[in-house]
C-alpha atoms as a PDB file:
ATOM      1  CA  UNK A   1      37.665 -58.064 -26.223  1.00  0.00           C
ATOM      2  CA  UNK A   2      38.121 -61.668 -25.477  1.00  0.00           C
ATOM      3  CA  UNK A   3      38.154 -61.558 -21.776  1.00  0.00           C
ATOM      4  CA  UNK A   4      35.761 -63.548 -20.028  1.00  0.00           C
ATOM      5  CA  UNK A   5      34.214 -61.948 -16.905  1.00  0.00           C
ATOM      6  CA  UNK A   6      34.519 -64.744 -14.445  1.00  0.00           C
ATOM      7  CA  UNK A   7      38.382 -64.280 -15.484  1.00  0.00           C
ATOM      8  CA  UNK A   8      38.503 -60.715 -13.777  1.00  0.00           C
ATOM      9  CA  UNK A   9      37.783 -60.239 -10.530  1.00  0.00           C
ATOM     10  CA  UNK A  10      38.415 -56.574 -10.073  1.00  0.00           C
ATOM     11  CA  UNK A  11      37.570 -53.096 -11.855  1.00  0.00           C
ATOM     12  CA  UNK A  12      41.274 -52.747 -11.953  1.00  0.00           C
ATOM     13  CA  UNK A  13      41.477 -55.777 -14.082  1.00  0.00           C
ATOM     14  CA  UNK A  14      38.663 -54.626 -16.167  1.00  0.00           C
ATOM     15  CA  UNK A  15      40.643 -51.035 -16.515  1.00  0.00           C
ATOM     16  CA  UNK A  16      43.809 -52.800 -17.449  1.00  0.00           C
ATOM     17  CA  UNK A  17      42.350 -54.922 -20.211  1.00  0.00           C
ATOM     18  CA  UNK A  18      40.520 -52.111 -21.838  1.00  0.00           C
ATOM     19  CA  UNK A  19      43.541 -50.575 -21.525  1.00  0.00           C
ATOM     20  CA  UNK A  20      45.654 -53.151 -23.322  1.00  0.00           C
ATOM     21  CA  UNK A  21      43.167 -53.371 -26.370  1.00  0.00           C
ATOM     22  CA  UNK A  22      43.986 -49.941 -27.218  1.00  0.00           C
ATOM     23  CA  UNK A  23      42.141 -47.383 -25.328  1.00  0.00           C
ATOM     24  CA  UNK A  24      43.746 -44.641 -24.592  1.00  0.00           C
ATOM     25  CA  UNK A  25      42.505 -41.249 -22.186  1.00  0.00           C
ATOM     26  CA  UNK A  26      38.468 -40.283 -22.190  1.00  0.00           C
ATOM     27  CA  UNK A  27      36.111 -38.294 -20.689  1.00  0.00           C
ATOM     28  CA  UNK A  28      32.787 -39.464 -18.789  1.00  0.00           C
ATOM     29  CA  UNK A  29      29.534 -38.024 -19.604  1.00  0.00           C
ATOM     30  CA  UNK A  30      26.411 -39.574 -17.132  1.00  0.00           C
ATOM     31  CA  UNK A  31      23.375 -39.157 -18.318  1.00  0.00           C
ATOM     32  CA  UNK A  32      20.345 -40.227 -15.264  1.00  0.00           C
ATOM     33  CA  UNK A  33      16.586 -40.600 -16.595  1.00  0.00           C
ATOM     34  CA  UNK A  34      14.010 -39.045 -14.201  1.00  0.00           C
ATOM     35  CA  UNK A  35      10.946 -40.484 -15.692  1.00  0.00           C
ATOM     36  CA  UNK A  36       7.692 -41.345 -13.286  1.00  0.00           C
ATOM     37  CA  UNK A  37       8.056 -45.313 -14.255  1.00  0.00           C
ATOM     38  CA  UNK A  38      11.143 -45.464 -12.124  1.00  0.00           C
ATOM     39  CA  UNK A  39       8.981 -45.857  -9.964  1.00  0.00           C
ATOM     40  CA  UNK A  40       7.337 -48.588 -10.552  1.00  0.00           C
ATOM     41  CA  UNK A  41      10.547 -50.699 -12.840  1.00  0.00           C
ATOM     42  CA  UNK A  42      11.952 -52.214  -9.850  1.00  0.00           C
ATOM     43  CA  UNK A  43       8.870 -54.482  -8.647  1.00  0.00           C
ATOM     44  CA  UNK A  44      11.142 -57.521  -9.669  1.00  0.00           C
ATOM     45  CA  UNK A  45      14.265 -56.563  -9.591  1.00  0.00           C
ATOM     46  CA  UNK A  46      14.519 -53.815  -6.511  1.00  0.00           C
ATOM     47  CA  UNK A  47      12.198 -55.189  -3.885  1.00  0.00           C
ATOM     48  CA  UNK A  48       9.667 -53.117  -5.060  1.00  0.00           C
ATOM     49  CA  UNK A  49      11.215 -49.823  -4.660  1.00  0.00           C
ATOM     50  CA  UNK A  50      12.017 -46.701  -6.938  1.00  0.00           C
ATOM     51  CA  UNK A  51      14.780 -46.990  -8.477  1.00  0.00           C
ATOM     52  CA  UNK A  52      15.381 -43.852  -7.476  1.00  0.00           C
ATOM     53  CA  UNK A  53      14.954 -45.028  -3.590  1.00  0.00           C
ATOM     54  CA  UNK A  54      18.170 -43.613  -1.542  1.00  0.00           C
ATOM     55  CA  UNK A  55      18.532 -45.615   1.773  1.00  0.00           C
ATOM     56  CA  UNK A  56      21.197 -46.635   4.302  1.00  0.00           C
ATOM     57  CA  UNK A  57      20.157 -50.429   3.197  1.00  0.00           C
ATOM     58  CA  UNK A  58      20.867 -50.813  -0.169  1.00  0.00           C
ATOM     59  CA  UNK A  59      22.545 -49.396  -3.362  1.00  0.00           C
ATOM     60  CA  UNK A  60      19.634 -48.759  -6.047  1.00  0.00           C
ATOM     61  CA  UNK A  61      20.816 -49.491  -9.694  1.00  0.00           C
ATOM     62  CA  UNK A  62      21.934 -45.641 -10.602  1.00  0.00           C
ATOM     63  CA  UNK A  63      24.305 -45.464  -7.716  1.00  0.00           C
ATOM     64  CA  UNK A  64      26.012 -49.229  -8.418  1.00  0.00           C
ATOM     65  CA  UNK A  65      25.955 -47.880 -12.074  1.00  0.00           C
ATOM     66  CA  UNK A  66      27.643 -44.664 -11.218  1.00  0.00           C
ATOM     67  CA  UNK A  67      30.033 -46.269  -9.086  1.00  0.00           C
ATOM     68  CA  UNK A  68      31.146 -49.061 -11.102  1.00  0.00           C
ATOM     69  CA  UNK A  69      31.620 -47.134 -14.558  1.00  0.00           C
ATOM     70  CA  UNK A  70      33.162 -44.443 -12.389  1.00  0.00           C
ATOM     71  CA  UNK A  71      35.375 -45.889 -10.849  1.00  0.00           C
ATOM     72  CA  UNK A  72      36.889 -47.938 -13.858  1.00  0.00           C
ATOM     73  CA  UNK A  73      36.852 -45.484 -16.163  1.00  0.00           C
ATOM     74  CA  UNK A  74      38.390 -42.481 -13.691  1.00  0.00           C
ATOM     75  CA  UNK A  75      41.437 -44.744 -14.431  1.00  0.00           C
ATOM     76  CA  UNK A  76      41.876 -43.264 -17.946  1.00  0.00           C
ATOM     77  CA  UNK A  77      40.059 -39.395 -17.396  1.00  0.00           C
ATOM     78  CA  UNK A  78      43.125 -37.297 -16.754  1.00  0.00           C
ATOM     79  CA  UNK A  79      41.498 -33.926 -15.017  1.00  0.00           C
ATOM     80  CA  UNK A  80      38.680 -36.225 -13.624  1.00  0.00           C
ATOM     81  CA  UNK A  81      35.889 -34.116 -15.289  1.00  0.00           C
ATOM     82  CA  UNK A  82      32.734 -35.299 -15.153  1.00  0.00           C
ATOM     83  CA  UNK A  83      29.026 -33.704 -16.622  1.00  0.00           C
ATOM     84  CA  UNK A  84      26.233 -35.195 -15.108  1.00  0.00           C
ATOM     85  CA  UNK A  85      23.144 -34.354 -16.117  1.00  0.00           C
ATOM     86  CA  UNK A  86      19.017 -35.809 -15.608  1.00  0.00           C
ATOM     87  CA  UNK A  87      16.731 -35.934 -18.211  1.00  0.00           C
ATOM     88  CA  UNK A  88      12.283 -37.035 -18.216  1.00  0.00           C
ATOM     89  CA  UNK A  89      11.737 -34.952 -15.216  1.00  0.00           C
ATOM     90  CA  UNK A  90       8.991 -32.526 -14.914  1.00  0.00           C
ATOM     91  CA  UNK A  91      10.498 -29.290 -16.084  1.00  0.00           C
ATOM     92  CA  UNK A  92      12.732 -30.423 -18.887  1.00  0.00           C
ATOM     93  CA  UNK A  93      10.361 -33.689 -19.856  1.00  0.00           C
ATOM     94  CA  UNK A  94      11.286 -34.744 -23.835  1.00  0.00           C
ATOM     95  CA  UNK A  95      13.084 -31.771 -24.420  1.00  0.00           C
ATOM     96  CA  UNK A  96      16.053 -30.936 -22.849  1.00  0.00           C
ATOM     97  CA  UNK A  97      18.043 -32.050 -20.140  1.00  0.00           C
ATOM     98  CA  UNK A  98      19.083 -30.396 -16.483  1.00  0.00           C
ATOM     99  CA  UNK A  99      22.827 -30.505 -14.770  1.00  0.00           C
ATOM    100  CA  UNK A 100      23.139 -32.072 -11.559  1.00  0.00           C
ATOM    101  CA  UNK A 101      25.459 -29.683 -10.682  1.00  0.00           C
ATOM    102  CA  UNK A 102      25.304 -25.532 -10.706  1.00  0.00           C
ATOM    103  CA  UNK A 103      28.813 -25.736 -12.407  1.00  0.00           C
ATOM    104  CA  UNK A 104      28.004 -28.433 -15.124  1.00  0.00           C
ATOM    105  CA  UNK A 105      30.225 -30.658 -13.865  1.00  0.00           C
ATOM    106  CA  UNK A 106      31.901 -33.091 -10.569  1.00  0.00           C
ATOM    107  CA  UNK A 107      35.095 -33.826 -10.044  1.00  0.00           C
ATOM    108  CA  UNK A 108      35.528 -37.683  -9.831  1.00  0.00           C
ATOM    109  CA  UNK A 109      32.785 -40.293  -9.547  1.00  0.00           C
ATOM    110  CA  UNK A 110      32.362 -39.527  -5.949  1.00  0.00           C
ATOM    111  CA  UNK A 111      31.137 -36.026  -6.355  1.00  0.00           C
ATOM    112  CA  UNK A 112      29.173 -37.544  -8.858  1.00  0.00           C
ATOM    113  CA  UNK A 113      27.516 -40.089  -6.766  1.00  0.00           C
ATOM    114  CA  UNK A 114      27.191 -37.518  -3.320  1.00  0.00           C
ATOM    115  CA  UNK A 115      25.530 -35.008  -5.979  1.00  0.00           C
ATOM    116  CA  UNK A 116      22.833 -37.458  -7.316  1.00  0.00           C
ATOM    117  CA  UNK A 117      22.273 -38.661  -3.634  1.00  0.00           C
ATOM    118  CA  UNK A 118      21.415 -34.644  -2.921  1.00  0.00           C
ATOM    119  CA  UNK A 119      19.516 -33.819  -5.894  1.00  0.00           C
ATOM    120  CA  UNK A 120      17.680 -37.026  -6.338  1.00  0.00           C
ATOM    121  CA  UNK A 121      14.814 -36.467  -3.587  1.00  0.00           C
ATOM    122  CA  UNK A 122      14.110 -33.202  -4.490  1.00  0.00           C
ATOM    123  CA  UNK A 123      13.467 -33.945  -8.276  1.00  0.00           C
ATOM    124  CA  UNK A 124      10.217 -34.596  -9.810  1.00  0.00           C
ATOM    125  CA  UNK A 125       9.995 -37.454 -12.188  1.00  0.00           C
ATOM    126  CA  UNK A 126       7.498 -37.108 -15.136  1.00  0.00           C
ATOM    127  CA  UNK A 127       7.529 -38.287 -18.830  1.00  0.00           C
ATOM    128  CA  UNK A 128       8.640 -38.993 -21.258  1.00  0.00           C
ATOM    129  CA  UNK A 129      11.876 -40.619 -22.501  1.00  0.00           C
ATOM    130  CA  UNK A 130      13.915 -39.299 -25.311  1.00  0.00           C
ATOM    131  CA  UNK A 131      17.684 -40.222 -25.455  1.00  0.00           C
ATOM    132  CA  UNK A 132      18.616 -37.405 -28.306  1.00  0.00           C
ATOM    133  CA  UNK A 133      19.245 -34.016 -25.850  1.00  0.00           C
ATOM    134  CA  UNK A 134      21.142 -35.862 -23.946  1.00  0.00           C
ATOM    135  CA  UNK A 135      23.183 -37.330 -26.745  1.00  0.00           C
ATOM    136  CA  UNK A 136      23.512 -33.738 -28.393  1.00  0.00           C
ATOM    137  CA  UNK A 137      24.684 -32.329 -25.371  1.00  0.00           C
ATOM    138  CA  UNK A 138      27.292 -35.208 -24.907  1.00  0.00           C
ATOM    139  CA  UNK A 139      28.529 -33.918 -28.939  1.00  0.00           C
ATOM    140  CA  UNK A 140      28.735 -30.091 -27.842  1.00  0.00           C
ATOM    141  CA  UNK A 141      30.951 -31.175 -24.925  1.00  0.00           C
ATOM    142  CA  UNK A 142      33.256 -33.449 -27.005  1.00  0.00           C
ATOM    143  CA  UNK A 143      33.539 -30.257 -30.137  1.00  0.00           C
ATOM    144  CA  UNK A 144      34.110 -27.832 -26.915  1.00  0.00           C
ATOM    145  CA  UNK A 145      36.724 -29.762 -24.686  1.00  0.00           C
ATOM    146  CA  UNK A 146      38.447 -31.507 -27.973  1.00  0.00           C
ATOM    147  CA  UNK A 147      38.701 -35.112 -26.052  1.00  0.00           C
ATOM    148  CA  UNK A 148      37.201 -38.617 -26.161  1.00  0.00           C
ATOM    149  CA  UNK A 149      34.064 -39.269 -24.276  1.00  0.00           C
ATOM    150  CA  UNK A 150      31.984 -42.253 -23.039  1.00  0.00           C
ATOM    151  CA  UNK A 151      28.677 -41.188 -22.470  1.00  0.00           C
ATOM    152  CA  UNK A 152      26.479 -43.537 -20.126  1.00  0.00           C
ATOM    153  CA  UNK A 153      22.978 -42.952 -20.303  1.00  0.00           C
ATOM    154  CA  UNK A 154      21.207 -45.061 -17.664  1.00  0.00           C
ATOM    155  CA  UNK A 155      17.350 -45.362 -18.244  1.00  0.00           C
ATOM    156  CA  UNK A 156      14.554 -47.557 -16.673  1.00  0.00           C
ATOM    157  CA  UNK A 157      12.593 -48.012 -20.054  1.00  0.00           C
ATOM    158  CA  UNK A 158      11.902 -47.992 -23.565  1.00  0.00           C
ATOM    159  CA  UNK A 159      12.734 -44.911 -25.438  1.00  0.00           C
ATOM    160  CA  UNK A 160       9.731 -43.283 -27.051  1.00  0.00           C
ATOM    161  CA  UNK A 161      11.488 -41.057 -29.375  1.00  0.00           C
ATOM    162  CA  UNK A 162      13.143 -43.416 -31.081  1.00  0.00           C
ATOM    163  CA  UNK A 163      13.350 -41.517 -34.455  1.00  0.00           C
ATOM    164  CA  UNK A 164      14.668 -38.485 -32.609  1.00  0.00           C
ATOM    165  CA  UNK A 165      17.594 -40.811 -30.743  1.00  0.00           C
ATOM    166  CA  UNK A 166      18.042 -42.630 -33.993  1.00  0.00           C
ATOM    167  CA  UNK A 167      19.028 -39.087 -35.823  1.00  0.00           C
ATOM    168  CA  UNK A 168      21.457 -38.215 -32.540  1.00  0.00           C
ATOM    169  CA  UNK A 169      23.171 -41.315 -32.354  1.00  0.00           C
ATOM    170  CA  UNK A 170      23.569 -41.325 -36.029  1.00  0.00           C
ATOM    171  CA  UNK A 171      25.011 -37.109 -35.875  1.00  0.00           C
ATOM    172  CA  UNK A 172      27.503 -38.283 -33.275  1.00  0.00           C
ATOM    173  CA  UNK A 173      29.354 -40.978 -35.378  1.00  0.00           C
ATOM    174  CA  UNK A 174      30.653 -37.367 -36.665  1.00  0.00           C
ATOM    175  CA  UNK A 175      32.686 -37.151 -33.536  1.00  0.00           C
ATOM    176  CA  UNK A 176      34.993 -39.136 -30.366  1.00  0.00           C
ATOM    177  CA  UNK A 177      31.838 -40.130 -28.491  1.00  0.00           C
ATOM    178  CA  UNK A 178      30.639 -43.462 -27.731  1.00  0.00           C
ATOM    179  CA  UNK A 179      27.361 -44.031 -26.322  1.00  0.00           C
ATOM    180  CA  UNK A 180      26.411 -46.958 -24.067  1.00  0.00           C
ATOM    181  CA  UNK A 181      23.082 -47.392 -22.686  1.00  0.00           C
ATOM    182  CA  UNK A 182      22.827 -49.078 -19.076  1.00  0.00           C
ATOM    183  CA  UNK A 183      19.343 -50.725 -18.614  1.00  0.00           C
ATOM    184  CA  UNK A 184      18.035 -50.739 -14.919  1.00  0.00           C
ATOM    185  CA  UNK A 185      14.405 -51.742 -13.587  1.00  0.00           C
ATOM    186  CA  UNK A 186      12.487 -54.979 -14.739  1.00  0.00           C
ATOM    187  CA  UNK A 187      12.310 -53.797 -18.452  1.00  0.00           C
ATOM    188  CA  UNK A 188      10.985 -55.257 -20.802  1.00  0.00           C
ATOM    189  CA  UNK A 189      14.434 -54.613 -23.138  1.00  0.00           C
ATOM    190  CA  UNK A 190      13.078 -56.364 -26.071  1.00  0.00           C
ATOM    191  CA  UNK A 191      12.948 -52.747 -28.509  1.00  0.00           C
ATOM    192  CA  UNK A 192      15.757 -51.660 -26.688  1.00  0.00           C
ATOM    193  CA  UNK A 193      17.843 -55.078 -27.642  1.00  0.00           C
ATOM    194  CA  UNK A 194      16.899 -54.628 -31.239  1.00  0.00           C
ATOM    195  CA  UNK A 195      17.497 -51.126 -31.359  1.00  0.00           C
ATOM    196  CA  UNK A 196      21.480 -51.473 -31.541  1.00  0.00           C
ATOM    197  CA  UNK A 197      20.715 -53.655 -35.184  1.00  0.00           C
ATOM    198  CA  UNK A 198      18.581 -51.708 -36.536  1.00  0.00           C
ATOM    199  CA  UNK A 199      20.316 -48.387 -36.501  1.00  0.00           C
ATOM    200  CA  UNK A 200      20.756 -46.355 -39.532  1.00  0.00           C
ATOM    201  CA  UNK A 201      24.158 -46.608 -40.927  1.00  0.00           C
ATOM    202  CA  UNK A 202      26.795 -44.323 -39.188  1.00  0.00           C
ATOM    203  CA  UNK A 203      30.153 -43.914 -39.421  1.00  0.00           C
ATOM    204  CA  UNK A 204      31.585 -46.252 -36.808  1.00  0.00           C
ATOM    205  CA  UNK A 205      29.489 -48.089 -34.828  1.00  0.00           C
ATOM    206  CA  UNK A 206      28.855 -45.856 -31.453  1.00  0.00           C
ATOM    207  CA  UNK A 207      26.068 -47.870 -29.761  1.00  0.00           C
ATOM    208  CA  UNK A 208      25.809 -50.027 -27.236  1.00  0.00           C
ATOM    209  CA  UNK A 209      22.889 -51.543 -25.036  1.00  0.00           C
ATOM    210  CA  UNK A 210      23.464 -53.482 -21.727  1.00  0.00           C
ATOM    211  CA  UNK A 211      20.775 -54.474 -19.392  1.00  0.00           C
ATOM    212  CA  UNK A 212      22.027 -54.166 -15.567  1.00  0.00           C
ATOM    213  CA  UNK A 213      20.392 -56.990 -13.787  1.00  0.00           C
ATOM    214  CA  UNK A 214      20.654 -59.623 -16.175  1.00  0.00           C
ATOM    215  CA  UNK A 215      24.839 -59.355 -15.894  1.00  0.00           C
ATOM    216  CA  UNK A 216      24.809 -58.659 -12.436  1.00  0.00           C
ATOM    217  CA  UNK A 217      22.917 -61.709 -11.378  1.00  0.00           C
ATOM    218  CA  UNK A 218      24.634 -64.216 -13.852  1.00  0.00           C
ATOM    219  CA  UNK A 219      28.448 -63.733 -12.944  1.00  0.00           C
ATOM    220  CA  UNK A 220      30.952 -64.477 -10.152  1.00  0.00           C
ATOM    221  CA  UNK A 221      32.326 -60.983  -9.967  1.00  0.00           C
ATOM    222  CA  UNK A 222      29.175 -58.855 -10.617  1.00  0.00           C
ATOM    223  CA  UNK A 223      30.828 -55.219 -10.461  1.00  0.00           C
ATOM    224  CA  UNK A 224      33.890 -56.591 -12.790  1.00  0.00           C
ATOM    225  CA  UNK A 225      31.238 -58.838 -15.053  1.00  0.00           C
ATOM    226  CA  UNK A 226      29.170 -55.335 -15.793  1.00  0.00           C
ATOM    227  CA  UNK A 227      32.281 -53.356 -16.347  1.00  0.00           C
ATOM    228  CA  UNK A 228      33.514 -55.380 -18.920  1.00  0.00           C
ATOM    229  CA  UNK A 229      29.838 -55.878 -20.390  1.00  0.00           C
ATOM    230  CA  UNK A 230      29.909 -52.149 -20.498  1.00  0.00           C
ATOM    231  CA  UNK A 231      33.443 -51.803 -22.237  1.00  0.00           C
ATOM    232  CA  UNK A 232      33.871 -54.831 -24.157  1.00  0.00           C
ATOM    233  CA  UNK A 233      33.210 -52.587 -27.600  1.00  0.00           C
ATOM    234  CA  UNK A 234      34.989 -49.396 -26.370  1.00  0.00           C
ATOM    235  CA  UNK A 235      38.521 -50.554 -27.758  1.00  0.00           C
ATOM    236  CA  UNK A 236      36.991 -51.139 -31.203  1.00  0.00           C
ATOM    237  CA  UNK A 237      35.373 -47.976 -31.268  1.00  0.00           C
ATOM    238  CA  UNK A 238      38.456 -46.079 -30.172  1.00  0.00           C
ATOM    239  CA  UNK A 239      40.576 -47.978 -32.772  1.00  0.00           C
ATOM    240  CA  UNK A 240      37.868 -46.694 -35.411  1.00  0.00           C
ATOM    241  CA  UNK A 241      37.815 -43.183 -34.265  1.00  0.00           C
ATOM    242  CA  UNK A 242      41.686 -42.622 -34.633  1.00  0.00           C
ATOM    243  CA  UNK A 243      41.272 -43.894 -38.039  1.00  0.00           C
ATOM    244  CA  UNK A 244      38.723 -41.570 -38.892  1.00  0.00           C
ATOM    245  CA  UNK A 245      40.979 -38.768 -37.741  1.00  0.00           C
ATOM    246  CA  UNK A 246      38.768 -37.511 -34.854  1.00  0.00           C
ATOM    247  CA  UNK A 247      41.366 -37.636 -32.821  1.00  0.00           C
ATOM    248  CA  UNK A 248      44.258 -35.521 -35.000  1.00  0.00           C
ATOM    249  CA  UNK A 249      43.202 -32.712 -33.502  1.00  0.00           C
ATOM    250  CA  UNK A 250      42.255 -33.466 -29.427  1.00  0.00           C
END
């Protein structure tokens, strides 16, 4: 995409341009990490609070994150089905992942953002961070509901399973997912930058890294600014799934 993001002002306008480069309906996948540096990632860049902090005051990253993706991209999810899930917490750690919800699933960003604000406090963050459950689940959902996803992971940190992550991201180039990775905290990003280039080769490329802060402090519109940072790749990758055929049968 060629828009810049002082030229739109609203998520609408970020909806409406995605939509005119091509994409057409999707399905949103949120993915929150739960790991124990949360707490200490937003010295710089969240007045020295978790990230995880849920106050009257202020919006920490994961809710402006879940708000801003959900609300632009609720625009092109038809039933409004959306699988939340946490991940680096103390019972599922490296392993495996936990829903937010008993059913699986909200209905609409809201739900999603009213059920993180109720399970949030009661979770216990731990260690460490591996991307690839997450990511696997994300597959199972796309083979099981037959429809194009966007799966947002937003983490506070370096990966440290990166061969693990490298092997998921790589298995879901087999299917209509793409994967974008929301930075939040004080980083650093620096593996997490290079980690897009240096991915094994796949069959479209499903990847994406954008650090939160860093657009959200540099642009007129901030909420517009990061949904287009977010999105800016998501037409391409659409346009290369059809032609792969993915789609034929969704």
């Amino acid at each position: 995409m060629t828009c810049s993001s002082d030229e739109l002002s609203s998520l609408f306008q970020v909806a409406e341009a995605v939509k005119e480069k091509g994409l057409g309906t999707c399905g949103l996948i949120f993915g929150i990490d739960y790991t124990m540096s949360n707490k200490v990632q937003g010295e710089k860049t969240f007045r020295g609070r978790s990230l995880h902090d849920i106050s009257e005051d202020m919006k920490n990253p994961y809710q402006q994150v879940i708000e801003i993706l959900g609300e632009t991209l609720e625009y092109f999810d038809n039933d409004r089905v959306i699988p939340a899930f946490g991940f680096g917490d103390f019972e599922t750690k490296d392993q495996g992942i936990f829903s937010l919800t008993e059913e699986g699933y909200c209905h609409g960003f809201r739900e999603v953002l009213d059920t993180y604000n109720m399970v949030t406090p009661c979770v216990k963050l731990y260690r460490p961070t591996n991307f690839a459950p997450i990511i696997y689940k994300a597959i199972n959902i796309v083979e099981e509901t037959k429809k194009y996803h966007i799966l947002v992971i937003v983490a506070d940190g370096q990966m440290t399973s990166e061969e693990d992550t490298e092997r998921a991201i790589v298995k879901a180039s087999e299917c209509a997912l793409s994967i974008i990775v929301i930075g939040v905290g004080d980083g650093p990003w620096g593996v997490m930058r290079e980690f897009d280039d240096k991915l094994p080769d796949r069959l479209f490329d499903n990847f994406q890294f954008v650090e939160f802060n860093e657009v959200m402090a540099s642009s007129m519109h901030p909420p517009a600014a990061f949904a287009l940072s977010c999105l800016k790749e998501i037409p391409h990758q659409y346009k290369a799934i059809k032609e792969l055929g993915y789609l034929e049968d969704l």
